[in-house]
Protein backbone atom coordinates (compact mmCIF):
# COMPACT_ATOMS: atom_id res chain seq x y z
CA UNK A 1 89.54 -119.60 146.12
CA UNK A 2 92.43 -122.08 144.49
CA UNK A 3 95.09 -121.25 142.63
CA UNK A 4 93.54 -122.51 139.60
CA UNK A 5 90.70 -120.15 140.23
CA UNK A 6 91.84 -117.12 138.82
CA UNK A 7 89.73 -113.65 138.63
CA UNK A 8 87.65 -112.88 135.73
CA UNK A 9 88.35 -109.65 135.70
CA UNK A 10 91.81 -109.90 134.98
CA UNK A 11 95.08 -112.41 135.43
CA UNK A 12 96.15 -113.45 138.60
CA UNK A 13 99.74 -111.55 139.41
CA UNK A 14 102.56 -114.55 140.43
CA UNK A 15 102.22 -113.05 144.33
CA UNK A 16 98.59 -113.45 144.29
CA UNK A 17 98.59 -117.18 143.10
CA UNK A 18 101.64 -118.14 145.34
CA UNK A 19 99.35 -117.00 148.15
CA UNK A 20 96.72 -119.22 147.38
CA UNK A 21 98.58 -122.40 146.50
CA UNK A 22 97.90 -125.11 148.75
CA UNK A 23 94.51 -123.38 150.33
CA UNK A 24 91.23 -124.87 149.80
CA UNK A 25 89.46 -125.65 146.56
CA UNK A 26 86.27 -123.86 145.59
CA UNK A 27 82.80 -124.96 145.73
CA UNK A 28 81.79 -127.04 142.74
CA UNK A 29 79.68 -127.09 140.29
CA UNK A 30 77.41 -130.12 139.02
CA UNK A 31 78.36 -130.20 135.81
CA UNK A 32 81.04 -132.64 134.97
CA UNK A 33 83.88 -131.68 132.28
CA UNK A 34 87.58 -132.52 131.49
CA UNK A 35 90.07 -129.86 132.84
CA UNK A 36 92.58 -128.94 130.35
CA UNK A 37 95.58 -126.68 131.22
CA UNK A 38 97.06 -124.65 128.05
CA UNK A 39 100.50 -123.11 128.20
CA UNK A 40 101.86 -120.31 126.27
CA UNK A 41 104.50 -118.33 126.75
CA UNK A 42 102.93 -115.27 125.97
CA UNK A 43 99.83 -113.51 124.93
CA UNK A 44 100.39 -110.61 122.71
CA UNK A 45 100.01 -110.16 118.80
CA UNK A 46 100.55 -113.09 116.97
CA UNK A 47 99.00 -116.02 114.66
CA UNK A 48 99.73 -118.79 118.02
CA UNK A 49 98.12 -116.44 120.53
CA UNK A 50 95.02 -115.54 118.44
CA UNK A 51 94.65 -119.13 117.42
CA UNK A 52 95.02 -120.35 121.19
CA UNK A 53 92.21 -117.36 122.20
CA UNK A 54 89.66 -118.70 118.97
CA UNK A 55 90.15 -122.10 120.48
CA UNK A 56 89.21 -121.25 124.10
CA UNK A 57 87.09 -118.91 123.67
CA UNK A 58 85.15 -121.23 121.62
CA UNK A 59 85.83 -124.97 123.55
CA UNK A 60 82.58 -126.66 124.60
CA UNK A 61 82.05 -125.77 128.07
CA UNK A 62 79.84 -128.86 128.52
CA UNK A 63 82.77 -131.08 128.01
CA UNK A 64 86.20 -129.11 128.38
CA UNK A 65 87.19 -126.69 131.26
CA UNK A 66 89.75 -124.58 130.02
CA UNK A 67 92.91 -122.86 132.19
CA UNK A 68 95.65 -120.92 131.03
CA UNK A 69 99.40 -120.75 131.92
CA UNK A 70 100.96 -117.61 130.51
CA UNK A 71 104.35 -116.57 132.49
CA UNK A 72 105.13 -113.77 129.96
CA UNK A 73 104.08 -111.05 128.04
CA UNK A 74 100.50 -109.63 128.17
CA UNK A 75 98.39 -107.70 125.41
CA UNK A 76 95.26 -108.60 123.19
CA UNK A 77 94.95 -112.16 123.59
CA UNK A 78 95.15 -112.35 127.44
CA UNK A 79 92.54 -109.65 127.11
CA UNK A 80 90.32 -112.09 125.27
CA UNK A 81 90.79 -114.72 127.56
CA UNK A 82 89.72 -112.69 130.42
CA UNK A 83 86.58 -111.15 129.26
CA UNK A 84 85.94 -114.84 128.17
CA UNK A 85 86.14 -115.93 132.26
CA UNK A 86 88.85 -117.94 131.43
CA UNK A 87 91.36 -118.54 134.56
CA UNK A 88 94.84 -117.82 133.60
CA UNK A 89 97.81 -118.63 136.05
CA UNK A 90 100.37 -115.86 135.81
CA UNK A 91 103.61 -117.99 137.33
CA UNK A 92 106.54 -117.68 136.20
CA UNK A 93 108.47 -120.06 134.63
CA UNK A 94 112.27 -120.32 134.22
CA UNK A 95 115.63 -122.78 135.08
CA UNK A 96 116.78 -119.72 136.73
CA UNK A 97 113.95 -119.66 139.44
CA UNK A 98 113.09 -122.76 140.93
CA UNK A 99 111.17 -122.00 143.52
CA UNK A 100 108.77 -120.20 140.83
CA UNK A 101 108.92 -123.58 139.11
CA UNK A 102 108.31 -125.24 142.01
CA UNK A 103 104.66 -123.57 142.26
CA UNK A 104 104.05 -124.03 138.99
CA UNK A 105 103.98 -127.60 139.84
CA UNK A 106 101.96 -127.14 142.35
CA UNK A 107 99.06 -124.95 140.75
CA UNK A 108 99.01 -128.16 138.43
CA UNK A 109 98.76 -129.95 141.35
CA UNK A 110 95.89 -128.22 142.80
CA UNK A 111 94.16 -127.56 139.55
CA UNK A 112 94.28 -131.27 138.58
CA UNK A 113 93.60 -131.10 134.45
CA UNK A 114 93.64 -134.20 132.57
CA UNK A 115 95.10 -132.77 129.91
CA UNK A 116 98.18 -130.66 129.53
CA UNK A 117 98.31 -128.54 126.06
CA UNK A 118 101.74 -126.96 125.50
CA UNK A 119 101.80 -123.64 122.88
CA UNK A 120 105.33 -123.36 123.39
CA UNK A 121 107.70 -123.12 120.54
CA UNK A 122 109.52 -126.91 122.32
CA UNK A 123 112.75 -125.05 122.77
CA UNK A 124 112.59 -125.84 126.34
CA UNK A 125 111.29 -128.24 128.39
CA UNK A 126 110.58 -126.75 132.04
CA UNK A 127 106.47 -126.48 130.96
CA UNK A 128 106.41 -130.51 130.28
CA UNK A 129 108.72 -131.62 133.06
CA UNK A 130 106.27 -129.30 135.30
CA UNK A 131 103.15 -131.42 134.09
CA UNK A 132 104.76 -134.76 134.15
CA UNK A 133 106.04 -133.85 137.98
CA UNK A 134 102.27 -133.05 138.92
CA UNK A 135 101.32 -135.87 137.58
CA UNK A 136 99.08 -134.94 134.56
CA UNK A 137 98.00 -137.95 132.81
CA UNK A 138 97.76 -136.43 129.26
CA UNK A 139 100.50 -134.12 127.82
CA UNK A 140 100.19 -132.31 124.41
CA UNK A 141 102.60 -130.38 122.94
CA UNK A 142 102.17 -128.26 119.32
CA UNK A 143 104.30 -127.74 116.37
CA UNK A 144 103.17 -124.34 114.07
CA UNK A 145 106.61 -123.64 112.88
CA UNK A 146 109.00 -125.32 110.50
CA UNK A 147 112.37 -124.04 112.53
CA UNK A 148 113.13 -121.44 111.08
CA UNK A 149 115.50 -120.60 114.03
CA UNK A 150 117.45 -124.05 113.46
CA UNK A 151 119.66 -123.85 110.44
CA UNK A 152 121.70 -127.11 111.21
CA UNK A 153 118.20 -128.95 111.38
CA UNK A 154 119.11 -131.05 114.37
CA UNK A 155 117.05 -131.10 118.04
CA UNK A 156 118.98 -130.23 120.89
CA UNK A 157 119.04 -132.30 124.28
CA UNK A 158 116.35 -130.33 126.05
CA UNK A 159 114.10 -130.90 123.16
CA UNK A 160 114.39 -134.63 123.11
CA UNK A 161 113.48 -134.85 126.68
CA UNK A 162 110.58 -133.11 126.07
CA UNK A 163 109.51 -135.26 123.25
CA UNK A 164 110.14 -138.05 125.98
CA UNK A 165 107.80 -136.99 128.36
CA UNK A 166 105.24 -135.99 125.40
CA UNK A 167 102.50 -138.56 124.75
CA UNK A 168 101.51 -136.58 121.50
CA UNK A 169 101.94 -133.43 119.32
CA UNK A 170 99.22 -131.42 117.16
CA UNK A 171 100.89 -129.45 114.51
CA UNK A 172 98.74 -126.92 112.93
CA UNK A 173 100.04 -128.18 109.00
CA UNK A 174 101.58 -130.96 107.13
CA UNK A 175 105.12 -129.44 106.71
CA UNK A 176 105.26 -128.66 110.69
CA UNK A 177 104.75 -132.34 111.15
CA UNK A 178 107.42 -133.54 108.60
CA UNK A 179 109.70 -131.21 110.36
CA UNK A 180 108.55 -132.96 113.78
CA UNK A 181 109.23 -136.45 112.95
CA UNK A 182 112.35 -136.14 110.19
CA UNK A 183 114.38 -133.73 112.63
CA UNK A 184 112.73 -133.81 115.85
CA UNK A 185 112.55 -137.75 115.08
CA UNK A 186 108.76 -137.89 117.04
CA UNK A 187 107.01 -140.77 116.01
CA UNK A 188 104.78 -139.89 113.18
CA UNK A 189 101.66 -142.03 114.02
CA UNK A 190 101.71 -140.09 117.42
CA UNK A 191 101.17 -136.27 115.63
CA UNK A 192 97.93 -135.01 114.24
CA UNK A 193 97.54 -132.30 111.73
CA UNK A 194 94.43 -129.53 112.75
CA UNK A 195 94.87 -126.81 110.75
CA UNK A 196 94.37 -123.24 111.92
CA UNK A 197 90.92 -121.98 111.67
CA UNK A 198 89.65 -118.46 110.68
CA UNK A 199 86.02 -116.99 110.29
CA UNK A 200 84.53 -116.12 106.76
CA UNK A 201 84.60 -112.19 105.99
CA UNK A 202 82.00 -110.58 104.14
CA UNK A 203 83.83 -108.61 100.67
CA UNK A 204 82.54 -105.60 101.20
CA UNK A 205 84.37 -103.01 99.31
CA UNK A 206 86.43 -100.57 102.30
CA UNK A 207 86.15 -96.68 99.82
CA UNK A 208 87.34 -95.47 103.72
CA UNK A 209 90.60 -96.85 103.90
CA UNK A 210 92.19 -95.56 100.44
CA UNK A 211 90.05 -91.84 101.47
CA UNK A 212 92.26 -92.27 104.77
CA UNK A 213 95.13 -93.03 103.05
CA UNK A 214 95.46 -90.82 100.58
CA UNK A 215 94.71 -93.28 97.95
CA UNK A 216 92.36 -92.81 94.64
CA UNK A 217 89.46 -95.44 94.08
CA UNK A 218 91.46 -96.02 90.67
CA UNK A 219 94.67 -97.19 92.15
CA UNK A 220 95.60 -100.77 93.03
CA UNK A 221 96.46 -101.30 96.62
CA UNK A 222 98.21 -104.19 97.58
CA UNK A 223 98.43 -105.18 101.66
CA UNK A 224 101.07 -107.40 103.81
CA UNK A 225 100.15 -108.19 107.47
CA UNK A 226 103.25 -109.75 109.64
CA UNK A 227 105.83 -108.53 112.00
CA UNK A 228 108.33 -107.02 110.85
CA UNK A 229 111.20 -109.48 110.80
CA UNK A 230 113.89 -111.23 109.36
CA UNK A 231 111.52 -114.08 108.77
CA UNK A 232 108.81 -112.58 107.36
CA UNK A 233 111.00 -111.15 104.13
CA UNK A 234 109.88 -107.75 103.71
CA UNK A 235 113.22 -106.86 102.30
CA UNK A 236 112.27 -109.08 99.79
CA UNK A 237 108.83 -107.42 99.35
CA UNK A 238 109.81 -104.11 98.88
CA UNK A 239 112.16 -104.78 96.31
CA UNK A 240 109.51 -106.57 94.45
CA UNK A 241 107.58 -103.87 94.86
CA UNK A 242 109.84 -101.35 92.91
CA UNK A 243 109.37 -103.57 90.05
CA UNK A 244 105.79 -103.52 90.05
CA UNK A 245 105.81 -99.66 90.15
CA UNK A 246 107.73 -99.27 87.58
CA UNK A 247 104.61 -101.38 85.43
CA UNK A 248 102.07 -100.19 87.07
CA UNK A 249 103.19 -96.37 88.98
CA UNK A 250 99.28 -96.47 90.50
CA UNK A 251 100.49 -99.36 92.41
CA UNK A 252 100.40 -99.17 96.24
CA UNK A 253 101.67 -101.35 99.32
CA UNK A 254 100.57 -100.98 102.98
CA UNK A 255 102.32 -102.80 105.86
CA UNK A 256 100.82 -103.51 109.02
CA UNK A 257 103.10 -104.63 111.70
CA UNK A 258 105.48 -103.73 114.05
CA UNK A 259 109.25 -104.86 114.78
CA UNK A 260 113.16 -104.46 114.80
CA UNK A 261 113.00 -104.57 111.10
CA UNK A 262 111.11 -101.36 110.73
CA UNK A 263 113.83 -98.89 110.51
CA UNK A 264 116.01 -100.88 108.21
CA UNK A 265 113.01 -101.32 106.05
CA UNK A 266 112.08 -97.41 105.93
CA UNK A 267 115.64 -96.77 105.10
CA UNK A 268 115.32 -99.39 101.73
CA UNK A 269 112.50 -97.79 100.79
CA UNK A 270 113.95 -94.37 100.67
CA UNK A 271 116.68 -95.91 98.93
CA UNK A 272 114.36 -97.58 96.18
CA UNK A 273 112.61 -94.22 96.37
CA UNK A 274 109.26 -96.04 97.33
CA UNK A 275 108.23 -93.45 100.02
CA UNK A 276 105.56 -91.91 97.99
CA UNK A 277 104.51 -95.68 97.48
CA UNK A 278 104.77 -97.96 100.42
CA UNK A 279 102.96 -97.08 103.59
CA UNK A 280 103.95 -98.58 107.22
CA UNK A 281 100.45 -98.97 108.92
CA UNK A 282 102.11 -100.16 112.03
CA UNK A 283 99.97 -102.71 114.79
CA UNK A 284 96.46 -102.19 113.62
CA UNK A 285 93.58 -103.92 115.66
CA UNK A 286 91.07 -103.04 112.54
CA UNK A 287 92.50 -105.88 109.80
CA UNK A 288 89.07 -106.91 108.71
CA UNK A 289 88.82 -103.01 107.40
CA UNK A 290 92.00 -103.44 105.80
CA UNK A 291 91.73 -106.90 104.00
CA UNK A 292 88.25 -105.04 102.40
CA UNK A 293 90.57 -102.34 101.29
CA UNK A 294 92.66 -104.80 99.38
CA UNK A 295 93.58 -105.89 95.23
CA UNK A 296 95.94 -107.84 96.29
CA UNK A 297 97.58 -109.54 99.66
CA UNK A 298 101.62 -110.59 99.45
CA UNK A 299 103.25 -112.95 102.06
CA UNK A 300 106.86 -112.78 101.64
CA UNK A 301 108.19 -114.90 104.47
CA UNK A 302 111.48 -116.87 104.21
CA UNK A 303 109.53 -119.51 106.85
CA UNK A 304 106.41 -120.09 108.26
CA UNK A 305 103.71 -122.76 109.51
CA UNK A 306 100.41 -122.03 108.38
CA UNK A 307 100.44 -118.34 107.76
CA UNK A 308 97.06 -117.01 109.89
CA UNK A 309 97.35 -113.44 107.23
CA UNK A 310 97.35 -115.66 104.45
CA UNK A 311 94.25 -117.42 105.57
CA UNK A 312 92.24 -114.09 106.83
CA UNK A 313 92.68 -112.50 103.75
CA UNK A 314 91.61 -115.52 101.69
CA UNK A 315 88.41 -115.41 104.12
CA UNK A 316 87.74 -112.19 102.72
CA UNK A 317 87.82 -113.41 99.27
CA UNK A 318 91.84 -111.06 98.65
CA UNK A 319 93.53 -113.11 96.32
CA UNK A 320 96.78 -114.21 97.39
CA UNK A 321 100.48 -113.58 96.08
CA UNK A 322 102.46 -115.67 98.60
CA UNK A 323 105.93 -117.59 99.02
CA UNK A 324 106.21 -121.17 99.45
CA UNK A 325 107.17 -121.06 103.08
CA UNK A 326 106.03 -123.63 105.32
CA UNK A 327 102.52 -125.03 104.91
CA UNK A 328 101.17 -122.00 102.54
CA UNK A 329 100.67 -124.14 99.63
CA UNK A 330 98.38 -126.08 102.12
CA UNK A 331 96.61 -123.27 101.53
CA UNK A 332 96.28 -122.36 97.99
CA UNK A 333 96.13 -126.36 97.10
CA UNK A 334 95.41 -126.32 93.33
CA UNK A 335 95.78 -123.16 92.87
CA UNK A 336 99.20 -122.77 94.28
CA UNK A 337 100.20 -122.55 90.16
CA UNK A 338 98.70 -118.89 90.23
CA UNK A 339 99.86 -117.89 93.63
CA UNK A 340 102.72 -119.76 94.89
CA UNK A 341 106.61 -118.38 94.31
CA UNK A 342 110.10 -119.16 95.77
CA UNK A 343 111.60 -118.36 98.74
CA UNK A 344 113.78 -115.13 98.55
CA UNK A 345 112.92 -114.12 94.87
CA UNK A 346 112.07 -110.72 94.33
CA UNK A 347 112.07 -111.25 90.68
CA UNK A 348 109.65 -114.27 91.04
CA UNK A 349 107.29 -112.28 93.60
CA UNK A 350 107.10 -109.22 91.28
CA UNK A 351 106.23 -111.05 88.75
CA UNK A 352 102.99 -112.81 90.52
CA UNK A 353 102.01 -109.57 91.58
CA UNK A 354 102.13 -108.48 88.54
CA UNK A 355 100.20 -110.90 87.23
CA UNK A 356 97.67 -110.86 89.34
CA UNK A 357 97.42 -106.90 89.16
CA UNK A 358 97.21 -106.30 85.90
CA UNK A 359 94.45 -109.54 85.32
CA UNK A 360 91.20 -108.42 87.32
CA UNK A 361 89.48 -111.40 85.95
CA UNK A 362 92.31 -114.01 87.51
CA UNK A 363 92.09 -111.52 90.81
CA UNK A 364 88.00 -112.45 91.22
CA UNK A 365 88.52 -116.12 90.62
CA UNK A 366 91.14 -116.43 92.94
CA UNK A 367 89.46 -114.75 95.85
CA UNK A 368 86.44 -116.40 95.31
CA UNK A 369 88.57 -119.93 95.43
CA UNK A 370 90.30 -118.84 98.13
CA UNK A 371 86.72 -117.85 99.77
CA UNK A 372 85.93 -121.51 99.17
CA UNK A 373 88.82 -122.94 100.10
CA UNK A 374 88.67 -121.79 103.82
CA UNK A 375 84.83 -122.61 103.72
CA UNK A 376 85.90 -125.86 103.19
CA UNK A 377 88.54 -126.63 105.36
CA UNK A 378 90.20 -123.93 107.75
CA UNK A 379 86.90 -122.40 109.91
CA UNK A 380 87.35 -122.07 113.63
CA UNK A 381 84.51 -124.51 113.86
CA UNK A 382 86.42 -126.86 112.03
CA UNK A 383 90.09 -126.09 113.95
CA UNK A 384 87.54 -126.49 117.75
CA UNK A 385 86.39 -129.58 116.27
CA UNK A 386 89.34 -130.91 115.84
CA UNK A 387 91.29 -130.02 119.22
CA UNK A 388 87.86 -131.47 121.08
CA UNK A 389 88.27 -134.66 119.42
CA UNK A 390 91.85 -135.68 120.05
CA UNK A 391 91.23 -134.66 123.58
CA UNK A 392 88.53 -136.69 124.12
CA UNK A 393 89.79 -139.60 122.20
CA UNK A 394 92.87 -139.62 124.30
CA UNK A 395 91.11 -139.58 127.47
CA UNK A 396 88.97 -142.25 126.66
CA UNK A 397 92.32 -144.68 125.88
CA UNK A 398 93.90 -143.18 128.97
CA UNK A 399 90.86 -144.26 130.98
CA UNK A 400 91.55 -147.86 129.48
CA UNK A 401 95.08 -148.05 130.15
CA UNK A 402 95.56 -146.58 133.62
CA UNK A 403 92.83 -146.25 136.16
CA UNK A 404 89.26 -144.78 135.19
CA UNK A 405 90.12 -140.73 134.89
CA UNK A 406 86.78 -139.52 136.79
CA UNK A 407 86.32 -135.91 135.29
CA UNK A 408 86.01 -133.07 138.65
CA UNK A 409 83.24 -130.71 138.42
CA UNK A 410 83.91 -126.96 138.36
CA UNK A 411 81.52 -124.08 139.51
């Protein structure tokens, strides 16, 4: 067994793919596909893993065969990808260890993909210099934020040589792709836009989730589903949210998430004296029985790309209160009048909660749009569709400019 063959059972640990570096391939199998490598830095809770796990899980075997390289943190997502047979690479990958870099490049080597698709946020550029230096003829990279992390708006050194030695990006919404070209200074004909994908809920009213919370049938419940940081503005929520109890005292928030803000966030609440009306859910792995539980979902953030809560609860038909961070009024489209409010304004958010919970009329039509909406444009099937095409399209114009790129077989 190769490197690039990794267990199905679970990832490969660094010592056990060092060891097999360099040793002979596997037996192959007749069927001919297009090896593409995927790196991500990570694969715990969060919109980029999920997405990357819907989009493997789900590539065409008959024409794509899919590896992972993940040198960090583990959870639900790597899980996926392993019950899903997918080989995943567990090297790690950092300036300060260059040996581990070293066989990085040389799993590539061995492994031989024709395409190499980079998750990484681009702050670095160790996973494309390892691709270019095993000589991958196709490298991807993605954009699914707006850099938030960058106030000055300008690219640093290490991100302009890995723009270099990119032949394209895919950025999963219009505003991440502005953001590429105007600061980044990529050219634009070069990035796509796919859009994240989700899968259609059914609305099937959840009576178990206010029972388990303590909640009556009668009361509105309003949700919010993101980590809890800086970015994501639950400050901003919560004080909102005294506003709307003071209208409507029936009024209820729940917040699912985990994260350095928590404590800090608690402590407002107590201070707003909220307790008895904002709930912290923590990580919960059952969100399809929570967006059925919902009046009402609120994004807050102060950035974002395209916000994967946003579009899960508008798959369940939850009409959406949301900020204008990012791509989200990709999302809403026309009816980003109902939904859409600035950045940072509690007074603003309140106020399109409000209107949306005291109007149960303008709550139906929006879900329902919203229901349509994703329909329409933002299914998995749709987001697959659109990864398998630019790959394919880009082999077939590598195969005209360099020498024919024969596709290996894999067992």
């Amino acid at each position: 067994m190769n490197a690039g063959a990794a267990s199905t059972r679970r990832p490969l640990a660094a010592s056990e793919i060092v060891e097999r570096v360099g040793q002979h391939s596997p037996r192959l199998h007749p069927v001919m596909v297009i090896p593409v490598v995927f790196y991500v830095p990570q694969l715990t809770v969060g919109g980029t893993e999920n997405q990357l796990a819907e989009l493997l899980v789900q590539l065409n075997r008959k024409m794509f065969w899919p590896a992972v390289w993940c040198p960090g943190a583990w959870g639900p997502a790597g899980d996926r990808l392993v019950e899903a047979n997918i080989p995943i690479c567990r090297i790690r990958l950092s300036h300060r260890r260059p040996i581990s870099f070293l066989q990085g490049v040389l799993w590539l080597r061995e492994t031989k993909p024709q395409i190499f698709h980079s998750f990484s946020d681009g702050r670095a550029a160790l996973d494309v210099l390892a691709a270019r230096l095993a000589g991958v003829p196709i490298v991807l990279t993605s954009r699914r934020n707006i850099r938030h992390w960058d106030p000055d708006s300008k690219a640093r050194w290490r991100e302009r040589l890995r723009n270099h030695w990119t032949d394209g990006v895919l950025a999963n919404c219009s505003a991440a792709a502005a953001v590429c070209a105007n600061v980044e200074g990529f050219p634009r004909d070069r990035i796509q836009v796919i859009h994240n994908g989700v899968k259609l809920g059914l609305r099937l009213p959840n009576s178990e989730l206010r029972r388990a919370l303590g909640i009556s049938p009668a009361d509105l419940l309003v949700g919010n589903v993101a980590n809890l940081k800086n970015v994501k503005g639950h400050n901003t929520l919560i004080r909102a949210f005294r506003w709307v109890v003071d209208e409507l005292p029936h009024a209820h928030l729940v917040i699912c998430g985990e994260g350095e803000e928590g404590p800090a966030l608690e402590r407002l609440c107590r201070e707003l004296e909220l307790t008895e009306h904002v709930l912290f859910l923590g990580l919960r792995h059952d969100l399809s029985s929570i967006y059925r539980g919902l009046d009402l979902y609120v994004h807050s953030s102060r950035a974002e790309g395209l916000p994967n809560a946003v579009l899960d609860a508008m798959a369940y038909g939850v009409p959406v209160v949301a900020t204008s961070a990012g791509g989200t009024g990709e999302l809403l489209a026309e009816h980003a009048g109902d939904c859409l409010v600035p950045l940072e304004d509690a007074s603003a958010l309140a106020q399109g909660m409000l209107r949306m919970l005291k109007d149960e009329a303008l709550r139906s039509q929006s879900g329902l749009a919203g229901q349509r909406r994703v329909a329409a444009a933002f299914t998995v099937s749709q987001m697959v569709a659109g990864h398998e095409s630019v790959y394919l399209t880009l082999v077939r114009k590598s195969a005209e400019v360099r020498e024919p790129v024969t596709p290996v077989a894999v067992r």
